[in-house]
C-alpha atoms as a PDB file:
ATOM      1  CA  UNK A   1     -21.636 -50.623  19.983  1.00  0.00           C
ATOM      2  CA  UNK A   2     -18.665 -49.230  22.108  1.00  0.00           C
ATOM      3  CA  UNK A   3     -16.243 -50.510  24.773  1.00  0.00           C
ATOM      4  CA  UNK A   4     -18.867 -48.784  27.383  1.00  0.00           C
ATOM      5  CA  UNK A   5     -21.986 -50.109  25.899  1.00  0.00           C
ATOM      6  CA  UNK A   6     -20.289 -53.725  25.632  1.00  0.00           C
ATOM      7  CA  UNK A   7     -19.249 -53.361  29.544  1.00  0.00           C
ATOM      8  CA  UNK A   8     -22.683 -52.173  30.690  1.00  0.00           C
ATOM      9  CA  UNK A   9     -24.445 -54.952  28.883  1.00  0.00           C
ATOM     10  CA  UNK A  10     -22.276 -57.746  30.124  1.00  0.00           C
ATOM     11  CA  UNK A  11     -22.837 -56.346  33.675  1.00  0.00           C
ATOM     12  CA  UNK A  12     -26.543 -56.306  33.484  1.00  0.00           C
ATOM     13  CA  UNK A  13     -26.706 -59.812  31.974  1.00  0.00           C
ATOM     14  CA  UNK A  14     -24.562 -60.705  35.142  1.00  0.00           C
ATOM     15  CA  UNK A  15     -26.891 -59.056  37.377  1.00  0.00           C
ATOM     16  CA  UNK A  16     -29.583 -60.862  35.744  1.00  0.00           C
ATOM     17  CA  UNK A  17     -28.127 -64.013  35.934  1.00  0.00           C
ATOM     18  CA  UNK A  18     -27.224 -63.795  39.051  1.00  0.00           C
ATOM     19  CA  UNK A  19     -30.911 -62.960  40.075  1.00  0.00           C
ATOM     20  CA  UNK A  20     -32.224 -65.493  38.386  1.00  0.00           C
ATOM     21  CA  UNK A  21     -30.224 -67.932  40.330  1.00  0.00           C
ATOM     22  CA  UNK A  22     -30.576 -67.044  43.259  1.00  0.00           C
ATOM     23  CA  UNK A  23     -34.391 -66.205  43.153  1.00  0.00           C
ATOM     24  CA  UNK A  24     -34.862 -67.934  45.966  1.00  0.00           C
ATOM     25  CA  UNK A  25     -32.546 -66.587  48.715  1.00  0.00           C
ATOM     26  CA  UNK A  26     -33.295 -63.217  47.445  1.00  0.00           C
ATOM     27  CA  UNK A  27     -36.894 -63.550  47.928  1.00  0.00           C
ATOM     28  CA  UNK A  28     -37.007 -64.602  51.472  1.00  0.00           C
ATOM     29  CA  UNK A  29     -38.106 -62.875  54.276  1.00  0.00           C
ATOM     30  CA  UNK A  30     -35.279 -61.342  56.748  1.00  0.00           C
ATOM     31  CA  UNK A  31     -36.532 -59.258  59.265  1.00  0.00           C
ATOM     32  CA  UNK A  32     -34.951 -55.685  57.543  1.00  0.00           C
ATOM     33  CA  UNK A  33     -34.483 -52.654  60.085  1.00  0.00           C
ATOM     34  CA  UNK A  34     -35.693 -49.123  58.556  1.00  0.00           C
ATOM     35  CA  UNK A  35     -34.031 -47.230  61.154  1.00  0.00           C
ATOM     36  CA  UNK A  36     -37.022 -46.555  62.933  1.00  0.00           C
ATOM     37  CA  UNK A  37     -38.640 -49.869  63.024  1.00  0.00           C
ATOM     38  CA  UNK A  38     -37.648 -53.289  61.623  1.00  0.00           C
ATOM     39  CA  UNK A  39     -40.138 -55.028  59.093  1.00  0.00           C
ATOM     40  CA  UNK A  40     -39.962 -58.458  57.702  1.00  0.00           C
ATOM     41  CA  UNK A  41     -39.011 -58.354  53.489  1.00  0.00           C
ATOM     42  CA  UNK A  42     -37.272 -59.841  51.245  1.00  0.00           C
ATOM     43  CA  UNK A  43     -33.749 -57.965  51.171  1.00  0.00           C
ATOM     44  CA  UNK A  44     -32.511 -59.210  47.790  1.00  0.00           C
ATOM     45  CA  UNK A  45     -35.937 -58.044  46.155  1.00  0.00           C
ATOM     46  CA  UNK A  46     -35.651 -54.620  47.394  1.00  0.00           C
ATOM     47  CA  UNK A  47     -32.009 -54.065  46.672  1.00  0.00           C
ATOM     48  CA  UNK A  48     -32.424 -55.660  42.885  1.00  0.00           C
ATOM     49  CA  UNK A  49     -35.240 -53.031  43.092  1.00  0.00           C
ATOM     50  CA  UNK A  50     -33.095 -50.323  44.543  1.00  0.00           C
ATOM     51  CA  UNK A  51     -30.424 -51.527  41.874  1.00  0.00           C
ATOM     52  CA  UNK A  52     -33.204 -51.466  38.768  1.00  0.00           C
ATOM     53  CA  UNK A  53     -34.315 -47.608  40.416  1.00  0.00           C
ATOM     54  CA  UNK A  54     -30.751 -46.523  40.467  1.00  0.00           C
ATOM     55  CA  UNK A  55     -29.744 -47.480  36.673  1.00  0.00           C
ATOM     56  CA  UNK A  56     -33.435 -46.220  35.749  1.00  0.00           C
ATOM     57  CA  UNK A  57     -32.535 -42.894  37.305  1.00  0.00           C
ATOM     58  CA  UNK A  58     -29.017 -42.955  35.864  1.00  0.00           C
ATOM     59  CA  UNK A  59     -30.301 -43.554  32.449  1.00  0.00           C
ATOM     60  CA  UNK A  60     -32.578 -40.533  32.719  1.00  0.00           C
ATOM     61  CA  UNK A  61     -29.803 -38.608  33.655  1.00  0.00           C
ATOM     62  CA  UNK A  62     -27.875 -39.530  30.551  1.00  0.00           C
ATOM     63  CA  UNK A  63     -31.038 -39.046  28.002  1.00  0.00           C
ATOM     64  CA  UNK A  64     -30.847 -35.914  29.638  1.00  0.00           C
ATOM     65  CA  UNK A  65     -27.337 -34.951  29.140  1.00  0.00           C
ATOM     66  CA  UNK A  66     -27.591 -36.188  25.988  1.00  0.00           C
ATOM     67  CA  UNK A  67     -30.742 -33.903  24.640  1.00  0.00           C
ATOM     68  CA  UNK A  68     -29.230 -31.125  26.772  1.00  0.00           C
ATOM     69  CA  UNK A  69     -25.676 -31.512  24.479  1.00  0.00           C
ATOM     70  CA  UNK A  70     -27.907 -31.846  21.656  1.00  0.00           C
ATOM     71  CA  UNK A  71     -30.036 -28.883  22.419  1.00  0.00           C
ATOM     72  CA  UNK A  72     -26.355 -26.810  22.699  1.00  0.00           C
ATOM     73  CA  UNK A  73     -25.404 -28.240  19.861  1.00  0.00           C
ATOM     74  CA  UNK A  74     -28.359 -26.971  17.824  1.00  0.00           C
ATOM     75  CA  UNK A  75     -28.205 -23.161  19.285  1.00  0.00           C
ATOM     76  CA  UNK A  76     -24.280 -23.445  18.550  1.00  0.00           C
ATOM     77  CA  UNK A  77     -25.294 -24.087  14.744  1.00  0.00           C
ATOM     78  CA  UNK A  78     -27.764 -21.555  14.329  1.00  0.00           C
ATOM     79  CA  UNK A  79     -25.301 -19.027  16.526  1.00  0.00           C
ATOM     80  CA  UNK A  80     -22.541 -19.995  13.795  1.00  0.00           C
ATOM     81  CA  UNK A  81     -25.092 -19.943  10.964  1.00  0.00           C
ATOM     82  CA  UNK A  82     -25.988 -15.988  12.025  1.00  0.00           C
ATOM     83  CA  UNK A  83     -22.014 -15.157  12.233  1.00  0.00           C
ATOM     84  CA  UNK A  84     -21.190 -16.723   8.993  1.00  0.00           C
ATOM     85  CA  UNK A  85     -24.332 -14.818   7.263  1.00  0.00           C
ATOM     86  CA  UNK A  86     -22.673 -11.846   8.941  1.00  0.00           C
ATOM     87  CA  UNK A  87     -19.728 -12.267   7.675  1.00  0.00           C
ATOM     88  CA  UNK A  88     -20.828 -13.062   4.526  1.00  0.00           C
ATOM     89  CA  UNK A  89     -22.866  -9.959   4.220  1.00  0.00           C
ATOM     90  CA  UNK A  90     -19.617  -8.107   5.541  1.00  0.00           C
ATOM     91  CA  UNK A  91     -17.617  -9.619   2.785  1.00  0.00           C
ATOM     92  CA  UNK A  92     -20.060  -8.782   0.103  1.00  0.00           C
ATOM     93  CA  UNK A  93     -20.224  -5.444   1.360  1.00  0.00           C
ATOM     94  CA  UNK A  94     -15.929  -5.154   1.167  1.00  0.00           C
ATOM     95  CA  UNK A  95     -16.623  -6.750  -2.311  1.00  0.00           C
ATOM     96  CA  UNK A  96     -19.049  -3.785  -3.231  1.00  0.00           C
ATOM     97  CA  UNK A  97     -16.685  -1.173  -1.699  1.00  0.00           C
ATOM     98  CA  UNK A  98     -13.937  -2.753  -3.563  1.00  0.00           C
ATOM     99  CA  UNK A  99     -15.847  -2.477  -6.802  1.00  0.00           C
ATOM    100  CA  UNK A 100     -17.049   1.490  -6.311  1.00  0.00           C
ATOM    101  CA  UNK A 101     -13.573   2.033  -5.349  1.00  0.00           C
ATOM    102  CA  UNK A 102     -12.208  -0.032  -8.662  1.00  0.00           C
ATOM    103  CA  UNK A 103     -14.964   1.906 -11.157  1.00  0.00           C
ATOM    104  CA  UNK A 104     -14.137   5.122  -9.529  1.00  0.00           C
ATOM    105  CA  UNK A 105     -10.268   4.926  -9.802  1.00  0.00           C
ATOM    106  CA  UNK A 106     -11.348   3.675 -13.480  1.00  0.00           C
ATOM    107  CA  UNK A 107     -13.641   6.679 -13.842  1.00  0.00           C
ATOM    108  CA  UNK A 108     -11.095   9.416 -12.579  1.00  0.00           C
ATOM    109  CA  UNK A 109      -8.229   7.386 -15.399  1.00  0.00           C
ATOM    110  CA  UNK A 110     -10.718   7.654 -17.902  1.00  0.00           C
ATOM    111  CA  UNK A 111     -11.275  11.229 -17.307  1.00  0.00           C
ATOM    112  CA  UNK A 112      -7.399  12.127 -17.001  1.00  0.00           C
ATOM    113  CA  UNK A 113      -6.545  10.103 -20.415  1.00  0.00           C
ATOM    114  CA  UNK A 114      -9.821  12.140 -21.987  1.00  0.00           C
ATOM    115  CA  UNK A 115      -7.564  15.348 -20.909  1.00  0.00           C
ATOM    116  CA  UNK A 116      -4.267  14.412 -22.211  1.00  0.00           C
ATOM    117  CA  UNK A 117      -6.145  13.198 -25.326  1.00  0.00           C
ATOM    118  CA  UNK A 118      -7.449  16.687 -25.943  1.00  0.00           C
ATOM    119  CA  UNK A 119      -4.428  18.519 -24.550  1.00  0.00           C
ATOM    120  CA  UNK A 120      -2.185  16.185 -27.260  1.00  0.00           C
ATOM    121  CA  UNK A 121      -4.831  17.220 -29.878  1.00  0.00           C
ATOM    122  CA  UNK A 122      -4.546  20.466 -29.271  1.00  0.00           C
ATOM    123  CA  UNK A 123      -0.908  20.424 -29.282  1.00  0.00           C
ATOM    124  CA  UNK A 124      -0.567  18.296 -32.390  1.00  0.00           C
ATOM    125  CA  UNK A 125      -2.961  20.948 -34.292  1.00  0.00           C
ATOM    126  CA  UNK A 126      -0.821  23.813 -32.457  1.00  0.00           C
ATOM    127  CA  UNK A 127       2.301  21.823 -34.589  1.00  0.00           C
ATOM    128  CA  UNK A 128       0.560  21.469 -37.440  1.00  0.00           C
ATOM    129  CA  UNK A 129      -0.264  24.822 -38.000  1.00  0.00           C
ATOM    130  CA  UNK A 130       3.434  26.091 -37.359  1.00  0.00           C
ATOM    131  CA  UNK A 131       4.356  23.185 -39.683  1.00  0.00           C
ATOM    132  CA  UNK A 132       2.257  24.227 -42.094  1.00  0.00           C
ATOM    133  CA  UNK A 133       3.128  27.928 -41.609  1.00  0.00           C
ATOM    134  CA  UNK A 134       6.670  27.021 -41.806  1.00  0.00           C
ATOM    135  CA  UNK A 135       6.313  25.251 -45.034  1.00  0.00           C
ATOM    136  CA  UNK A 136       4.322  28.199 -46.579  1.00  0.00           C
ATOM    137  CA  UNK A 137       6.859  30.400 -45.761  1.00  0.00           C
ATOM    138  CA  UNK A 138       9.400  27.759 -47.386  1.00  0.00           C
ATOM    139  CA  UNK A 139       7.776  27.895 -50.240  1.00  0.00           C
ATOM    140  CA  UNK A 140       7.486  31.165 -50.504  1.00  0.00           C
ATOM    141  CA  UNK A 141      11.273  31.101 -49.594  1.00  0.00           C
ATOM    142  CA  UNK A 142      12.073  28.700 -52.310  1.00  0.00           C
ATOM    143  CA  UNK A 143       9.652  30.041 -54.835  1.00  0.00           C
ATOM    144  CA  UNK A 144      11.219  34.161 -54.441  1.00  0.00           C
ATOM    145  CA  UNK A 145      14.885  32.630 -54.478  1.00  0.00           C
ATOM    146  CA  UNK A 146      13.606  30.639 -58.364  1.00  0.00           C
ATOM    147  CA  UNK A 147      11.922  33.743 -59.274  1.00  0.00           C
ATOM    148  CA  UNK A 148      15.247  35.740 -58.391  1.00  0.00           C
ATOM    149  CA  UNK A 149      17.354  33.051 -60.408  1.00  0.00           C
ATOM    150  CA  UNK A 150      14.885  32.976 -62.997  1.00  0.00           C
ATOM    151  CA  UNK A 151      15.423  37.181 -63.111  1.00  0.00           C
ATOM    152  CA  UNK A 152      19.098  36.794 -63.474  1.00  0.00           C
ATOM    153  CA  UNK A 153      18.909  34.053 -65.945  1.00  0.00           C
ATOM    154  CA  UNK A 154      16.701  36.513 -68.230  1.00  0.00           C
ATOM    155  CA  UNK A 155      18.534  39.324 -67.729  1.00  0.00           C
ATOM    156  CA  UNK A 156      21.894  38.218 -68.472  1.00  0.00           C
ATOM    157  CA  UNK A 157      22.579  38.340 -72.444  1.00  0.00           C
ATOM    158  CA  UNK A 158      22.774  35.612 -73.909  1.00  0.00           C
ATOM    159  CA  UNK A 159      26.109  34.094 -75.632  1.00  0.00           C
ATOM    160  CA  UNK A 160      27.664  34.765 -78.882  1.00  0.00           C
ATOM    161  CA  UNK A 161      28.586  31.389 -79.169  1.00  0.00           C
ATOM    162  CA  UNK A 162      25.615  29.298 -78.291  1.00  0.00           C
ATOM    163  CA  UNK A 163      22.869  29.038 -80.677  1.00  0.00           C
ATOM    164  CA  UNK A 164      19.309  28.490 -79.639  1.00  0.00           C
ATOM    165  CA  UNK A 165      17.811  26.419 -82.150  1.00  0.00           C
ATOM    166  CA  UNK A 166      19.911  23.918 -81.027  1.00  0.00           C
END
């Protein structure tokens, strides 16, 4: 219970008290002017009654600030709840984008390393070719330079000296 409640409460109970003690005085008649004409009542009675109407009517008024605060309160969820599904959505939606965007750039790498893939294979059978070319034609090189050593060897007469049975 709060400070407020506690106050209100103790107030009440002092009212009541207070009633109850003096039930007598406030239930006798006075003559009571209305303005227009004057009546005998009992003045206490009707302004504990005017008292009782007055915190009736003031405690309606706060059930119905309360539900009214209550009732904003609910439509301010469900307003929040729509924005944050909204957002949500949006942010999936960036997520997706971000994705397409991520396969895409992925896609066009792939495709560009396929290329330089190709264009080295083509280039490293381009080299081996001329290697091999190359090496043909040093063989052929090295294999017409022993066949002209190999000429000059035969040709040349042999030694007096040297005997080939040794």
């Amino acid at each position: 219970m709060g400070v407020r409640s506690a106050f209100l409460f103790v107030i009440l109970l002092l009212i009541a008290a207070l009633a109850a003690l003096n039930w007598g005085t406030l239930s006798s008649p006075v003559p009571v002017s209305l303005g227009f004409m004057t009546v005998s009542a009992p003045l206490g009675l009707m302004m504990l009654g005017l008292t009782v109407a007055l915190g009736v009517f003031f405690l309606v008024y706060v059930l119905y600030l309360h539900s009214s605060v209550l009732l904003d309160a609910k439509r301010h969820n469900r307003e929040m709840q729509v924005q944050r599904d909204l957002a949500d959505k949006a942010e999936a939606s960036r997520f997706t984008e971000l994705r397409n965007f991520l396969e895409a750039q992925e896609n066009k790498h792939m495709a560009q390393n396929a290329e330089r893939h190709a264009a080295l294979l083509t280039r490293l059978g381009q080299v081996e070719s001329v290697v091999r070319q190359r090496s043909e034609q040093s063989d052929n090189t090295v294999a017409a330079h022993i066949g002209q050593l190999e000429d000059r060897i035969e040709r040349r007469p042999l030694p007096t000296d040297i005997d080939p049975r040794v």
